[in-house]
N, C-alpha and C. Protein backbone atom coordinates (compact mmCIF):
# COMPACT_ATOMS: atom_id res chain seq x y z
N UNK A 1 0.81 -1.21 0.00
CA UNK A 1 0.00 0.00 0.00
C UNK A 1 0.85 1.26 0.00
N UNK A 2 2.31 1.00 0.09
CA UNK A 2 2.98 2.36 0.23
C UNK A 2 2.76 3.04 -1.11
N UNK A 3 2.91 2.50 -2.13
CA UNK A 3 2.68 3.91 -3.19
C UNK A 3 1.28 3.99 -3.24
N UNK A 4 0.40 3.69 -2.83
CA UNK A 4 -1.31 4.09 -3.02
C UNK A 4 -1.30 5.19 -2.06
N UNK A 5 -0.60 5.29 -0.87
CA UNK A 5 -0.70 5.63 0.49
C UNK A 5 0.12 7.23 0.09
N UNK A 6 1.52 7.09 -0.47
CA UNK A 6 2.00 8.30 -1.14
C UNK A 6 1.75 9.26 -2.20
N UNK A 7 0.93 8.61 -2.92
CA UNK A 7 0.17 9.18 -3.92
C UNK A 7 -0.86 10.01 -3.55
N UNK A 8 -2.02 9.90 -2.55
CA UNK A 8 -2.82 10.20 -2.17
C UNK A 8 -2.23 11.47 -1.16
N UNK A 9 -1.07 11.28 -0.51
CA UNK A 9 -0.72 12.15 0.33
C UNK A 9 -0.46 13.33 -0.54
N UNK A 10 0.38 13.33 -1.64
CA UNK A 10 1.13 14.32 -2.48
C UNK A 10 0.45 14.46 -3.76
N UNK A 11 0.31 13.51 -4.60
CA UNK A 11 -0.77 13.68 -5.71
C UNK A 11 -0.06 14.05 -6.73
N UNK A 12 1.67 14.30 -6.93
CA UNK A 12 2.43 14.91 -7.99
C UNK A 12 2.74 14.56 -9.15
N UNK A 13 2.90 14.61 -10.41
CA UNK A 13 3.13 13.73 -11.17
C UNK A 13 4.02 12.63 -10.96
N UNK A 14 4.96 13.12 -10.06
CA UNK A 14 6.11 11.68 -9.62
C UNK A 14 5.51 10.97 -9.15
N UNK A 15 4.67 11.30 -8.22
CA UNK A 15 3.76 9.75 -7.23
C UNK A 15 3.11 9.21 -8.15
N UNK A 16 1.87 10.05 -9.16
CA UNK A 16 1.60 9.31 -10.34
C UNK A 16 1.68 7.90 -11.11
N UNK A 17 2.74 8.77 -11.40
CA UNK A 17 3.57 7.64 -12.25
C UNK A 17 4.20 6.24 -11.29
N UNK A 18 4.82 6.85 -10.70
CA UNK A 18 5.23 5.99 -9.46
C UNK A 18 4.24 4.62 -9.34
N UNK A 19 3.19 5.40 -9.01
CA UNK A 19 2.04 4.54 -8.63
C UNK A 19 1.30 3.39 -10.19
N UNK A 20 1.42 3.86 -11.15
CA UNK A 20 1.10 3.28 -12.31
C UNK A 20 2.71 2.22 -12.78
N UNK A 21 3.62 2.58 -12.19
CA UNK A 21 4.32 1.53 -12.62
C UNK A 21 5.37 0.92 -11.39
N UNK A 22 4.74 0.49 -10.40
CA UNK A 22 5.00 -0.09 -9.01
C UNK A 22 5.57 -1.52 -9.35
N UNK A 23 4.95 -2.11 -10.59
CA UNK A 23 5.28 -2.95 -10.67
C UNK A 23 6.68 -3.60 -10.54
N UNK A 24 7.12 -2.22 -11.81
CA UNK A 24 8.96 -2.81 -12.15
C UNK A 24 9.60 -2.66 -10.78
N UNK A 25 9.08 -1.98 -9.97
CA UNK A 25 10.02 -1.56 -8.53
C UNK A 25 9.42 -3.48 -7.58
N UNK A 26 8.79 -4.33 -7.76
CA UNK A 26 9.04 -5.37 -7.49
C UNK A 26 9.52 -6.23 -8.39
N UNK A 27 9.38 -5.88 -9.67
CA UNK A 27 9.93 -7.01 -10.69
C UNK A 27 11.78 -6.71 -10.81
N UNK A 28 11.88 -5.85 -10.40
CA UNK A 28 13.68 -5.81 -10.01
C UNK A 28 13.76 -6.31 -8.96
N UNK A 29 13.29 -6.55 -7.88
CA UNK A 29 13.58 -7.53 -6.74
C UNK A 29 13.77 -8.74 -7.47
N UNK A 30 12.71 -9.28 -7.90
CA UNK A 30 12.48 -10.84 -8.48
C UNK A 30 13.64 -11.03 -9.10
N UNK A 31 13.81 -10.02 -10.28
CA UNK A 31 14.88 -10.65 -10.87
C UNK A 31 16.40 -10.26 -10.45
N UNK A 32 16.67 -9.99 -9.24
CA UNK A 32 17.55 -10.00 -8.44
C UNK A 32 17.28 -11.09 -7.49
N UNK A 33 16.92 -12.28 -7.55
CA UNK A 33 16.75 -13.60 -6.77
C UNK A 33 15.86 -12.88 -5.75
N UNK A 34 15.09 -12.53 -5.46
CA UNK A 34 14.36 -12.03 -3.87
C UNK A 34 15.50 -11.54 -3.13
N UNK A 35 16.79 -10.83 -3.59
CA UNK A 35 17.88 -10.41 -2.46
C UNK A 35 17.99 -9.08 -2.74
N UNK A 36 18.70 -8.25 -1.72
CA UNK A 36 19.42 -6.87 -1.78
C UNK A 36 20.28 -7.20 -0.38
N UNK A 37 21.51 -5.98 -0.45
CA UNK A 37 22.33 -5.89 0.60
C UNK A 37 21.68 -5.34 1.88
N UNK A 38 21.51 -6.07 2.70
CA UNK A 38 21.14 -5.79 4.16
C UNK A 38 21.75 -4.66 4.34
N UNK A 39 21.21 -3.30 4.69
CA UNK A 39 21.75 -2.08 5.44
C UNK A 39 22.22 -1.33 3.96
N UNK A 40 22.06 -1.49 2.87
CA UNK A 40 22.19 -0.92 1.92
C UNK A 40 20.93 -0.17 1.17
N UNK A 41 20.39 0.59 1.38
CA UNK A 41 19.13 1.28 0.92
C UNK A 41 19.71 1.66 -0.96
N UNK A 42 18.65 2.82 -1.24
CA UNK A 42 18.43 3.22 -2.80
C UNK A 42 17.59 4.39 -2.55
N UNK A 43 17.30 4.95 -3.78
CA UNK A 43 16.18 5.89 -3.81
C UNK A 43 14.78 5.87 -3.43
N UNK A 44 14.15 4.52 -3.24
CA UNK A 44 13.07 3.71 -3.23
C UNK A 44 12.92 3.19 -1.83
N UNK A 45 14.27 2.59 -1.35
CA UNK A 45 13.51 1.78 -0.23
C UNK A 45 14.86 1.57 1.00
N UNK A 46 14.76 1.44 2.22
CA UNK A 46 16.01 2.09 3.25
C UNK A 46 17.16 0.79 3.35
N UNK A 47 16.45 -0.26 2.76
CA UNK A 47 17.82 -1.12 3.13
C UNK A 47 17.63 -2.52 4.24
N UNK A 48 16.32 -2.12 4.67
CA UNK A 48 16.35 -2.91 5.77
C UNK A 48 14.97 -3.57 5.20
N UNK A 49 14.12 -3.12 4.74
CA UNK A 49 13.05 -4.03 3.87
C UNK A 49 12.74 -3.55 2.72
N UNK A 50 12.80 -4.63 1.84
CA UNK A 50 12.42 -3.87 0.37
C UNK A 50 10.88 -3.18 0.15
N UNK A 51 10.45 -2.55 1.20
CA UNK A 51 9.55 -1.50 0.95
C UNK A 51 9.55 0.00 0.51
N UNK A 52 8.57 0.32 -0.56
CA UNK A 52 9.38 1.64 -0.70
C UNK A 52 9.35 2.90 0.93
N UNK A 53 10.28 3.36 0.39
CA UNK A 53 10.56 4.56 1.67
C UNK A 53 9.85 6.19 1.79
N UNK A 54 9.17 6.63 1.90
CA UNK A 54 8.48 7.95 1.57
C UNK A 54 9.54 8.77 2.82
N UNK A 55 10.02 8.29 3.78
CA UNK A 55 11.65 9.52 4.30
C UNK A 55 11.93 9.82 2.84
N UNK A 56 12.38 9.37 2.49
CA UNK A 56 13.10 10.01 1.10
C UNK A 56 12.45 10.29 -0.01
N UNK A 57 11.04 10.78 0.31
CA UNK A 57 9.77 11.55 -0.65
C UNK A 57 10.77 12.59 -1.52
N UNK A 58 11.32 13.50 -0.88
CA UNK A 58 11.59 14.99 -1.34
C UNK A 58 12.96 14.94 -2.04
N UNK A 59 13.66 14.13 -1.86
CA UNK A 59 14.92 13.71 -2.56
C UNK A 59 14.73 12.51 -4.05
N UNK A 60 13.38 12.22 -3.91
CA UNK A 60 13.11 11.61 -4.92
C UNK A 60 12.68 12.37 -6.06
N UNK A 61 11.51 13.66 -5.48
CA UNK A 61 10.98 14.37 -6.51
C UNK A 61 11.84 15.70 -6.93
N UNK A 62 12.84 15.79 -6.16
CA UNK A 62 14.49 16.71 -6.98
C UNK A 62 15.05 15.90 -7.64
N UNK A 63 15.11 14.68 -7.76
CA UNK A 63 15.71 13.95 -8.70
C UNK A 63 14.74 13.49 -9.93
N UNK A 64 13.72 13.31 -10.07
CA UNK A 64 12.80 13.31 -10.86
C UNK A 64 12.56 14.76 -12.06
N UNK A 65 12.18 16.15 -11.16
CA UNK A 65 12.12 17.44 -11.48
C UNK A 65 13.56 17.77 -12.59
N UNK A 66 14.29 17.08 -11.61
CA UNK A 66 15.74 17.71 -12.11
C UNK A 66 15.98 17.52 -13.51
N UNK A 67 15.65 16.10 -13.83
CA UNK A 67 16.10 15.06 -15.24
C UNK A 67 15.24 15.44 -15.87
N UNK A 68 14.59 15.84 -16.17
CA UNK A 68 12.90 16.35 -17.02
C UNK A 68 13.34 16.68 -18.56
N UNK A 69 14.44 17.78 -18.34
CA UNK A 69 15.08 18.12 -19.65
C UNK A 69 16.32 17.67 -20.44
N UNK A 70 16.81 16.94 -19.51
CA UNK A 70 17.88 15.79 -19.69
C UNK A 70 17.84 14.75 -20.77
N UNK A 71 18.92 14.78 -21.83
CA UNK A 71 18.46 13.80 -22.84
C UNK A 71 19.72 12.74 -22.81
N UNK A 72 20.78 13.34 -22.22
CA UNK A 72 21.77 11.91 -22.30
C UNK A 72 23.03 11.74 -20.36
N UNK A 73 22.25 10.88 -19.77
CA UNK A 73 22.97 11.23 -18.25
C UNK A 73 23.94 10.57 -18.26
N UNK A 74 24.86 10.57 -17.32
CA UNK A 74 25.74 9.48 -16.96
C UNK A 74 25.60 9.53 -15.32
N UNK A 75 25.31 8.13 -14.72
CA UNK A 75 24.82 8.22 -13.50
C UNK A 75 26.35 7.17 -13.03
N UNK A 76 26.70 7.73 -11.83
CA UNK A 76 28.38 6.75 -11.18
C UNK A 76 27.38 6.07 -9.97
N UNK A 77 27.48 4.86 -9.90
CA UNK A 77 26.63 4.29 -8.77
C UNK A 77 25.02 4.06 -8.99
N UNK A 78 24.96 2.91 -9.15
CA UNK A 78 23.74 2.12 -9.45
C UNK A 78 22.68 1.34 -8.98
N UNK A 79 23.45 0.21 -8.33
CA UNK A 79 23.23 -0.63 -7.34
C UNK A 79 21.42 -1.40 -7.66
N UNK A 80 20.55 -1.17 -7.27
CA UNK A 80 19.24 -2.05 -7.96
C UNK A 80 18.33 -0.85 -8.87
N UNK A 81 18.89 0.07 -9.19
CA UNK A 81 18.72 1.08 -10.61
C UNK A 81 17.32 1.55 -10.38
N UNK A 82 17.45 2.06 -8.77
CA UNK A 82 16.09 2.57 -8.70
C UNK A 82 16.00 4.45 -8.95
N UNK A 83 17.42 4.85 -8.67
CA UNK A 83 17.69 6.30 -8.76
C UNK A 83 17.11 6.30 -10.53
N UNK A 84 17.80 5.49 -11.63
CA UNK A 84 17.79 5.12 -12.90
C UNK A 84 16.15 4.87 -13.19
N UNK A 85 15.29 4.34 -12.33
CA UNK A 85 13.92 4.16 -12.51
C UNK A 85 13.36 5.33 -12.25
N UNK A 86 13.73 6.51 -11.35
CA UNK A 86 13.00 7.78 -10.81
C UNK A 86 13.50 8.74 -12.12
N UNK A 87 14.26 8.42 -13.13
CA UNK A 87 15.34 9.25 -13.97
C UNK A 87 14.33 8.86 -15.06
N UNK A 88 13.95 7.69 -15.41
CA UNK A 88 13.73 7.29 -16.32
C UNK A 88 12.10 7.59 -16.15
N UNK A 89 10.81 7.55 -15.19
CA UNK A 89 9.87 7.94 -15.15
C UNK A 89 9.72 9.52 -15.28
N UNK A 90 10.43 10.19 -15.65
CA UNK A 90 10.40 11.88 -15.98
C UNK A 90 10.46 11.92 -17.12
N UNK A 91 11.29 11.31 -17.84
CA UNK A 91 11.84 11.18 -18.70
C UNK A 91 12.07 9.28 -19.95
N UNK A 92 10.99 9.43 -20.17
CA UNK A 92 11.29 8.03 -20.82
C UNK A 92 12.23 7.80 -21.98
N UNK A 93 12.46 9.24 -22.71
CA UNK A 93 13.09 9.22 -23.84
C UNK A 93 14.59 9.25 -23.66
N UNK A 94 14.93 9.68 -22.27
CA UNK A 94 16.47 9.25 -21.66
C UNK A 94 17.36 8.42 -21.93
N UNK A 95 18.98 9.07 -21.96
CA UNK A 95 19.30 7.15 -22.64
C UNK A 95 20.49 7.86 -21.03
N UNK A 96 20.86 6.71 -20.52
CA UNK A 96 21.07 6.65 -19.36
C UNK A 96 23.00 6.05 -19.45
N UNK A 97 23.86 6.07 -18.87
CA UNK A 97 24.83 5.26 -18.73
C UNK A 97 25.14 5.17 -17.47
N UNK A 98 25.15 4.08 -17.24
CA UNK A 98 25.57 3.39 -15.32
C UNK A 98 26.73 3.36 -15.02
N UNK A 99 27.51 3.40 -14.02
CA UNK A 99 29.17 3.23 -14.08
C UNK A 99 28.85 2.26 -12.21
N UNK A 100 28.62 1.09 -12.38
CA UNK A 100 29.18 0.60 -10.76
C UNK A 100 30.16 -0.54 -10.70
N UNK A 101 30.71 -0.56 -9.47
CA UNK A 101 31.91 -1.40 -9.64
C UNK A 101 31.76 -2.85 -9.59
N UNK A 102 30.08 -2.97 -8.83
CA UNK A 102 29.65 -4.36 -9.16
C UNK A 102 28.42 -4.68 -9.61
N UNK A 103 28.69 -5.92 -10.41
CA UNK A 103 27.40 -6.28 -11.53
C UNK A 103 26.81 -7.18 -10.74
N UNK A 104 26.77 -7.53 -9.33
CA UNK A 104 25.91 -8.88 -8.94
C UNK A 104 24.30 -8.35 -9.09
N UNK A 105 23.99 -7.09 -8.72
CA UNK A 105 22.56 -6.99 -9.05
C UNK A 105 22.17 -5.70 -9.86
N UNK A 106 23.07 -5.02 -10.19
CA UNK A 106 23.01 -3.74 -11.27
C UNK A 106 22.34 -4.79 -12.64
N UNK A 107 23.25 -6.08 -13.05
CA UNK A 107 23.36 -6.06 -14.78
C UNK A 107 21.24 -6.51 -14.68
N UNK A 108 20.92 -7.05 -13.50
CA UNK A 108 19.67 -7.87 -13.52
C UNK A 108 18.91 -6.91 -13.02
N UNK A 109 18.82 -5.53 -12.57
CA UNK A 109 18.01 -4.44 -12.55
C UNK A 109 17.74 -3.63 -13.52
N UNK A 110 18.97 -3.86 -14.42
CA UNK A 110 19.29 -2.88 -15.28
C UNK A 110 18.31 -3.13 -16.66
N UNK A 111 18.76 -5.08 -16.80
CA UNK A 111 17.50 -5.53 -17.65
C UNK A 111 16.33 -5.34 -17.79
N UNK A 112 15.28 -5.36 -16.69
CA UNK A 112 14.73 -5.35 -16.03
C UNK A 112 14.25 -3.81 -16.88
N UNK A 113 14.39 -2.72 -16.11
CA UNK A 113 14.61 -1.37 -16.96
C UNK A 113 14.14 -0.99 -18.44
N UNK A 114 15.02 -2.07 -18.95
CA UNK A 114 15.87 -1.96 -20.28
C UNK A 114 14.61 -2.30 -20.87
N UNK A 115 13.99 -3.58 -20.53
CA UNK A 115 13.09 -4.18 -21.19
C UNK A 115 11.37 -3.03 -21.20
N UNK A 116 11.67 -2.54 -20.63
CA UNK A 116 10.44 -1.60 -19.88
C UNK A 116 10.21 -0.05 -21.03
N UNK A 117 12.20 -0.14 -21.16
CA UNK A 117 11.89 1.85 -21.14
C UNK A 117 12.87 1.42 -23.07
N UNK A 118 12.87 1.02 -23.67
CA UNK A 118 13.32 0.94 -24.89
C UNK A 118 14.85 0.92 -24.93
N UNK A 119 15.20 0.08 -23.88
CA UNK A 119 17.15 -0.06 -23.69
C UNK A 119 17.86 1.08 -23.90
N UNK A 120 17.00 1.68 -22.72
CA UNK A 120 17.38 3.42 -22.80
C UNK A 120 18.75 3.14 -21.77
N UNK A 121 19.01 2.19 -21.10
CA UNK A 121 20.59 2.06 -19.96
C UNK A 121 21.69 1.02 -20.50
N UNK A 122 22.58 2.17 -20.68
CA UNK A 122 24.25 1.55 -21.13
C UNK A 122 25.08 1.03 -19.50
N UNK A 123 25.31 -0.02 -19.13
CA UNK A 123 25.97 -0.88 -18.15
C UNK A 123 27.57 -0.95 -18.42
N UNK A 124 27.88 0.27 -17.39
CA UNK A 124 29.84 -0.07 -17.49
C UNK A 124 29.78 -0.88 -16.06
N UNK A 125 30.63 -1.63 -16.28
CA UNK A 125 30.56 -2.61 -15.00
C UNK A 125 32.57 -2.34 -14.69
N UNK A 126 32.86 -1.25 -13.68
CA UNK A 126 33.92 -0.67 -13.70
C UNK A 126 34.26 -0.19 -12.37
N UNK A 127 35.16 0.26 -11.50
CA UNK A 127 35.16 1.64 -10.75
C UNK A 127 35.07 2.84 -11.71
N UNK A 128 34.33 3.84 -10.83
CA UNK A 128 34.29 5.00 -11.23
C UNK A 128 35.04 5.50 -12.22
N UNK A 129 36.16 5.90 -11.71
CA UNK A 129 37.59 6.94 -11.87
C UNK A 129 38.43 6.52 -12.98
N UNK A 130 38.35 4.51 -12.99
CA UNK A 130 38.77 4.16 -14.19
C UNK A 130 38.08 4.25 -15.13
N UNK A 131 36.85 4.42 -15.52
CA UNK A 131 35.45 4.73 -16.31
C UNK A 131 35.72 6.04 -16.75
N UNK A 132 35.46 6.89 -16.02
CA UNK A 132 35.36 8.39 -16.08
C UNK A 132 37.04 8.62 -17.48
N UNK A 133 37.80 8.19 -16.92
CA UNK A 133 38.97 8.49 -17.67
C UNK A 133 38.90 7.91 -19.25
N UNK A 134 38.55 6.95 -19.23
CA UNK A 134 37.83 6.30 -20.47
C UNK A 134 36.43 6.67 -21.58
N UNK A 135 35.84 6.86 -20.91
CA UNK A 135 34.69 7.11 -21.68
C UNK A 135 34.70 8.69 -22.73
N UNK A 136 34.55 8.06 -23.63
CA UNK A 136 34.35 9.24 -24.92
C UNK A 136 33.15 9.81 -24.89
N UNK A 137 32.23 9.30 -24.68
CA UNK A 137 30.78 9.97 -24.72
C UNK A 137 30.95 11.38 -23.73
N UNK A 138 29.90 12.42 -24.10
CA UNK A 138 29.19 13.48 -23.20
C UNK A 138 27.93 13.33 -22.90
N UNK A 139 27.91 14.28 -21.89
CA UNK A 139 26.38 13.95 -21.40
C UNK A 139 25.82 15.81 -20.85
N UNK A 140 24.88 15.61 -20.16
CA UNK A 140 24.12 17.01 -20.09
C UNK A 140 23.52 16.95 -18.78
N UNK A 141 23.72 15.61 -18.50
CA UNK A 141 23.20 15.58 -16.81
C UNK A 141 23.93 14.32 -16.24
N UNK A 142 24.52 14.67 -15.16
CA UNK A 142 25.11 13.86 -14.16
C UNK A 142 24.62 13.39 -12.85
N UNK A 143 24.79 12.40 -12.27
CA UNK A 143 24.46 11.78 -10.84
C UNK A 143 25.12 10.94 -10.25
N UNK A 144 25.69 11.55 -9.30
CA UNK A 144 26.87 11.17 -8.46
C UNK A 144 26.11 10.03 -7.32
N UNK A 145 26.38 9.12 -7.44
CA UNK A 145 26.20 8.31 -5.93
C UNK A 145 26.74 7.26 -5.86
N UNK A 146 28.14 6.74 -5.45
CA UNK A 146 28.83 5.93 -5.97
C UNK A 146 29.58 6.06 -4.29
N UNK A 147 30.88 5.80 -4.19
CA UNK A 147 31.47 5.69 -2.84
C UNK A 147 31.39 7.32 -2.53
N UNK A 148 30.99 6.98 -1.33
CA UNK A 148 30.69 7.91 -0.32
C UNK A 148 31.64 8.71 0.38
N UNK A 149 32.79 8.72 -0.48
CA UNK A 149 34.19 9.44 0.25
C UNK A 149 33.96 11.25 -0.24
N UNK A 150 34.03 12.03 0.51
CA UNK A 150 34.79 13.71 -0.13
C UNK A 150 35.70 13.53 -1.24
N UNK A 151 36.61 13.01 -0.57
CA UNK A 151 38.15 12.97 -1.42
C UNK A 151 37.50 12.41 -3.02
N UNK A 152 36.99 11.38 -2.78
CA UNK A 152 36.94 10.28 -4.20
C UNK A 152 35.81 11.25 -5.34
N UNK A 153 34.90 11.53 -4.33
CA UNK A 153 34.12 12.37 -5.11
C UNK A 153 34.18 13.62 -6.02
N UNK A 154 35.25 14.37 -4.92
CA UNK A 154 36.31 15.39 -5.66
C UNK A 154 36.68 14.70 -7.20
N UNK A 155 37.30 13.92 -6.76
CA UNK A 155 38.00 13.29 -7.94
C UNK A 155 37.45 12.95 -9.41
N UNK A 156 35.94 12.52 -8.59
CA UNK A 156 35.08 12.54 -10.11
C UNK A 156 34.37 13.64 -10.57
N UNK A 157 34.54 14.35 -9.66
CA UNK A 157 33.74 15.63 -10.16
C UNK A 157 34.86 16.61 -10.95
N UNK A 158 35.84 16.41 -10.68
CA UNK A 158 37.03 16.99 -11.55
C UNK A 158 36.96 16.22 -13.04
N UNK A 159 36.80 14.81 -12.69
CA UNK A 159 36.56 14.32 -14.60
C UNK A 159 35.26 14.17 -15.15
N UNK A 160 33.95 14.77 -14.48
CA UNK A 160 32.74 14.60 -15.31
C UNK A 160 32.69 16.22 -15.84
N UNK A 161 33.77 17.19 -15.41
CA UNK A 161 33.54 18.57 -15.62
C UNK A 161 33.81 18.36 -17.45
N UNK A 162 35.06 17.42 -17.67
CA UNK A 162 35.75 17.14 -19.13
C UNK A 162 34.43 16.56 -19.54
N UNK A 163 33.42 15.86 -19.33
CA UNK A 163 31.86 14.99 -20.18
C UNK A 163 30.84 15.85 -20.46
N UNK A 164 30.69 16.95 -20.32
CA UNK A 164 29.78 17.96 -20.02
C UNK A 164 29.73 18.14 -21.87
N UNK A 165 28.37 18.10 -22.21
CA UNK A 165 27.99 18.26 -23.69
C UNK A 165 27.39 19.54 -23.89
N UNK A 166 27.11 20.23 -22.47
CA UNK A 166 26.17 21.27 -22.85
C UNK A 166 26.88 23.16 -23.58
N UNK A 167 26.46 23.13 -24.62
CA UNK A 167 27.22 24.47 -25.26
C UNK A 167 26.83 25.34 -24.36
N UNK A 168 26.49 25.61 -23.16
CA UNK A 168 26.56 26.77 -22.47
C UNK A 168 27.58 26.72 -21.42
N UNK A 169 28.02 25.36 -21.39
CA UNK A 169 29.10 24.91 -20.53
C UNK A 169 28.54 25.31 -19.24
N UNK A 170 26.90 25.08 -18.63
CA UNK A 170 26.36 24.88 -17.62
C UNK A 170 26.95 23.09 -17.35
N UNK A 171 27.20 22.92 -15.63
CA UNK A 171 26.98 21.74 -15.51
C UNK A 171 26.13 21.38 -14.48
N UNK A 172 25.33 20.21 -14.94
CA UNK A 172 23.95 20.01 -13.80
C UNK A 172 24.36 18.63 -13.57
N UNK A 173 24.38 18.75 -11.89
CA UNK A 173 24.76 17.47 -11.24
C UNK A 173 23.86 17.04 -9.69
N UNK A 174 23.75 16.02 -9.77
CA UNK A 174 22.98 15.88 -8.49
C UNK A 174 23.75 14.86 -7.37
N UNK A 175 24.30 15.33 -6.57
CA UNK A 175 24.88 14.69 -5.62
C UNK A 175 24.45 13.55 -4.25
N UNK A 176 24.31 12.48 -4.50
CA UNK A 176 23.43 11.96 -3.85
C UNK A 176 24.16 11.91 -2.25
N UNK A 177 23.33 11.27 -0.78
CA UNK A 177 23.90 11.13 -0.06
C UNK A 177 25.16 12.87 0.24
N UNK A 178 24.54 13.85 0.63
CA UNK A 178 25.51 15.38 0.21
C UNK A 178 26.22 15.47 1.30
N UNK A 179 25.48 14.65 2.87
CA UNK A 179 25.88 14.98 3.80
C UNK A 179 27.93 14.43 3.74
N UNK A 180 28.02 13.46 2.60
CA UNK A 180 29.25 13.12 2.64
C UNK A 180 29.91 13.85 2.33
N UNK A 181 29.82 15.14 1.60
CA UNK A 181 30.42 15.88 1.02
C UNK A 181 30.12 17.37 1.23
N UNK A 182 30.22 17.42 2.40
CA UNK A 182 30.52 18.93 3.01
C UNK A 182 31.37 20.45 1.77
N UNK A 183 32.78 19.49 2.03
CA UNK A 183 33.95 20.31 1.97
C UNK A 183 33.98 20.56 0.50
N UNK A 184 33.37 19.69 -0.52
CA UNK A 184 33.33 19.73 -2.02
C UNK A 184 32.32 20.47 -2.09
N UNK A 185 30.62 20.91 -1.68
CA UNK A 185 30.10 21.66 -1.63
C UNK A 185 30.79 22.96 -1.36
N UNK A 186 31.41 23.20 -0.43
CA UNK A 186 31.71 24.76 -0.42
C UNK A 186 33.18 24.87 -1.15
N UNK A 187 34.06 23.74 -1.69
CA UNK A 187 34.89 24.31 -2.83
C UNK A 187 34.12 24.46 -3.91
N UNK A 188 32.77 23.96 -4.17
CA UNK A 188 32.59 24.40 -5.31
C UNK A 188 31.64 25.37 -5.50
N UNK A 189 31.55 26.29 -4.46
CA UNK A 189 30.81 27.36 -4.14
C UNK A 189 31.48 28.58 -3.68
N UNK A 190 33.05 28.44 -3.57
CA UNK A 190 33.77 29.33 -3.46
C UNK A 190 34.73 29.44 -5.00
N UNK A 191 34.83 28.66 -5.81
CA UNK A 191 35.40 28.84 -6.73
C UNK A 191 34.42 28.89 -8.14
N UNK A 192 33.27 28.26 -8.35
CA UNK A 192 32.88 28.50 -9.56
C UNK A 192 31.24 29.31 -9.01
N UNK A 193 30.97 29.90 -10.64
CA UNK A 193 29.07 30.44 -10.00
C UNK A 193 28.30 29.60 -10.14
N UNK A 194 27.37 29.90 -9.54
CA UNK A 194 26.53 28.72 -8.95
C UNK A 194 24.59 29.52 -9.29
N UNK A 195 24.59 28.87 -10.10
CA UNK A 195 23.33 29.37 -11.12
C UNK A 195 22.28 29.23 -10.05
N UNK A 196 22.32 27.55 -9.41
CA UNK A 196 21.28 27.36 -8.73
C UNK A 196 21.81 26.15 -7.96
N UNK A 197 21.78 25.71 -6.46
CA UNK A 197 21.70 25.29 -5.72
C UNK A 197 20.47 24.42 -5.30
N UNK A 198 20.23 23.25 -5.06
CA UNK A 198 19.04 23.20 -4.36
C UNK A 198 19.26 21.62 -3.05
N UNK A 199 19.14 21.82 -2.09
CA UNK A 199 19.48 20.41 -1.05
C UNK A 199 18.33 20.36 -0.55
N UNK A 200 18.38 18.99 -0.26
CA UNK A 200 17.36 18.23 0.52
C UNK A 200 17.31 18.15 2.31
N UNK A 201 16.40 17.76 2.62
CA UNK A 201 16.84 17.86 4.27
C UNK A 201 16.23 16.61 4.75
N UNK A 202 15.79 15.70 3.84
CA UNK A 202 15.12 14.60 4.17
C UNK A 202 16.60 13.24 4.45
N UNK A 203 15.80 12.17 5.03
CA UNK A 203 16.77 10.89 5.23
C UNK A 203 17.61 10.83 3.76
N UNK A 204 18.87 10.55 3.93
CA UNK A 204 20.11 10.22 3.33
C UNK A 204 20.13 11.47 1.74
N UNK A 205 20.11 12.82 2.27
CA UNK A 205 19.66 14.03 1.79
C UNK A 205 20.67 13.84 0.16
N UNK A 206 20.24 14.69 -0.97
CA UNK A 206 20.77 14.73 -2.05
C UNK A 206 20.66 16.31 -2.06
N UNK A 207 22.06 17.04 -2.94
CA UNK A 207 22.15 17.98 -3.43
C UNK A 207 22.24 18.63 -4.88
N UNK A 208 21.31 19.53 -5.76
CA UNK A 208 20.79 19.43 -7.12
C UNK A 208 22.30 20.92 -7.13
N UNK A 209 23.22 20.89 -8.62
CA UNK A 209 23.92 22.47 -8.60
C UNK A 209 23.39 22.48 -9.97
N UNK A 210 23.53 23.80 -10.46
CA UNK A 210 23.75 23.87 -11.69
C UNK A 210 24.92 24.93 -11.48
N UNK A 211 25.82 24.77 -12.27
CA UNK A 211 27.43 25.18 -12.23
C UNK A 211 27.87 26.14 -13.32
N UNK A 212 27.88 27.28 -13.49
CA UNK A 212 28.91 28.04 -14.67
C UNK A 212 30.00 27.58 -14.70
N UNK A 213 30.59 26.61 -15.64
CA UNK A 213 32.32 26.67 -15.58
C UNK A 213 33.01 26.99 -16.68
């Protein structure tokens, strides 16, 4: 009953939709054997039961809002491709690229997806940093949620600045989990302009920039 129950509370087009396609958010369980990592949550659900999570209502519908105009992302961190399902219900015409370091339940979420939204998700099955350095493609929207370090994150946010397709050389990134990243928030608020800002204050909070660089 949780998405009947969220829908009714909020009524937004994200719950909407949400609610009309509940399905794939159990048919990626299934075809992930009935498993996920104990204490490992997603956009959808906290980690501790695969129910969806409405704590993380407001971090879902900035990530939804955000991708709307987004036509080619590259998302670092994947895991059961539910951030990739909230990306992809805004936006169906999205073509998506994943970067996580493990395929035990990304490649079988991802299918899953794939089969749904017109094999709109490209699967690098990689670390980050070695990915990032590799990949020729650009993109126009980014989403960071991958290891949870400052330092590491720095690091990729220094090579998704080189992927950036957009001729205004705006970059729009959404930082998942922000509370990890204090100190990269305000370097990158003391050194570049900052069009627009937007953070969350809900459970395991995300931060939306759009960046002049």
């Amino acid at each position: 009953m949780e998405f009947e129950q969220v829908n009714q509370k909020y009524n937004t087009e994200f719950t909407n939709k949400l609610l009309q396609n509940k399905h794939i958010f159990y048919e990626i369980l299934e075809a992930c054997g009935g498993r996920f990592w104990k204490g490992c949550g997603s956009y959808l659900f906290d980690g501790q039961t695969y129910n969806y999570c409405e704590l993380m209502y407001e971090k879902q519908e900035l990530l939804f809002n955000s991708v709307k105009t987004a036509s080619n992302v590259l998302e670092i961190g994947t895991y059961m491709g539910h951030s990739a399902f909230v990306m992809l219900l805004a936006n169906p015409q999205l073509k998506i690229t994943c970067v996580d370091i493990s395929d035990e339940l990304t490649r079988s979420a991802i299918a899953v997806l794939n089969k749904y939204f017109n094999n709109a998700i490209t699967f690098i099955h990689s670390d980050s940093l070695s990915a990032l350095q590799k990949i020729n493609t650009t993109f126009d929207f980014f989403h960071i949620d991958g290891y949870h370090d400052n330092n590491y994150i720095t690091n990729e946010f220094i090579l998704i600045r080189k992927l950036n397709s957009r001729s205004d050389k705006v970059l729009r990134v959404i930082f998942d989990d922000a509370y990890c990243l204090k100190k990269l928030q305000t370097d990158i608020q003391l050194q570049y302009y900052i069009i627009n800002k937007t953070s969350t204050t809900c459970s395991w909070n995300n931060a939306y920039f759009e960046i002049q660089m």
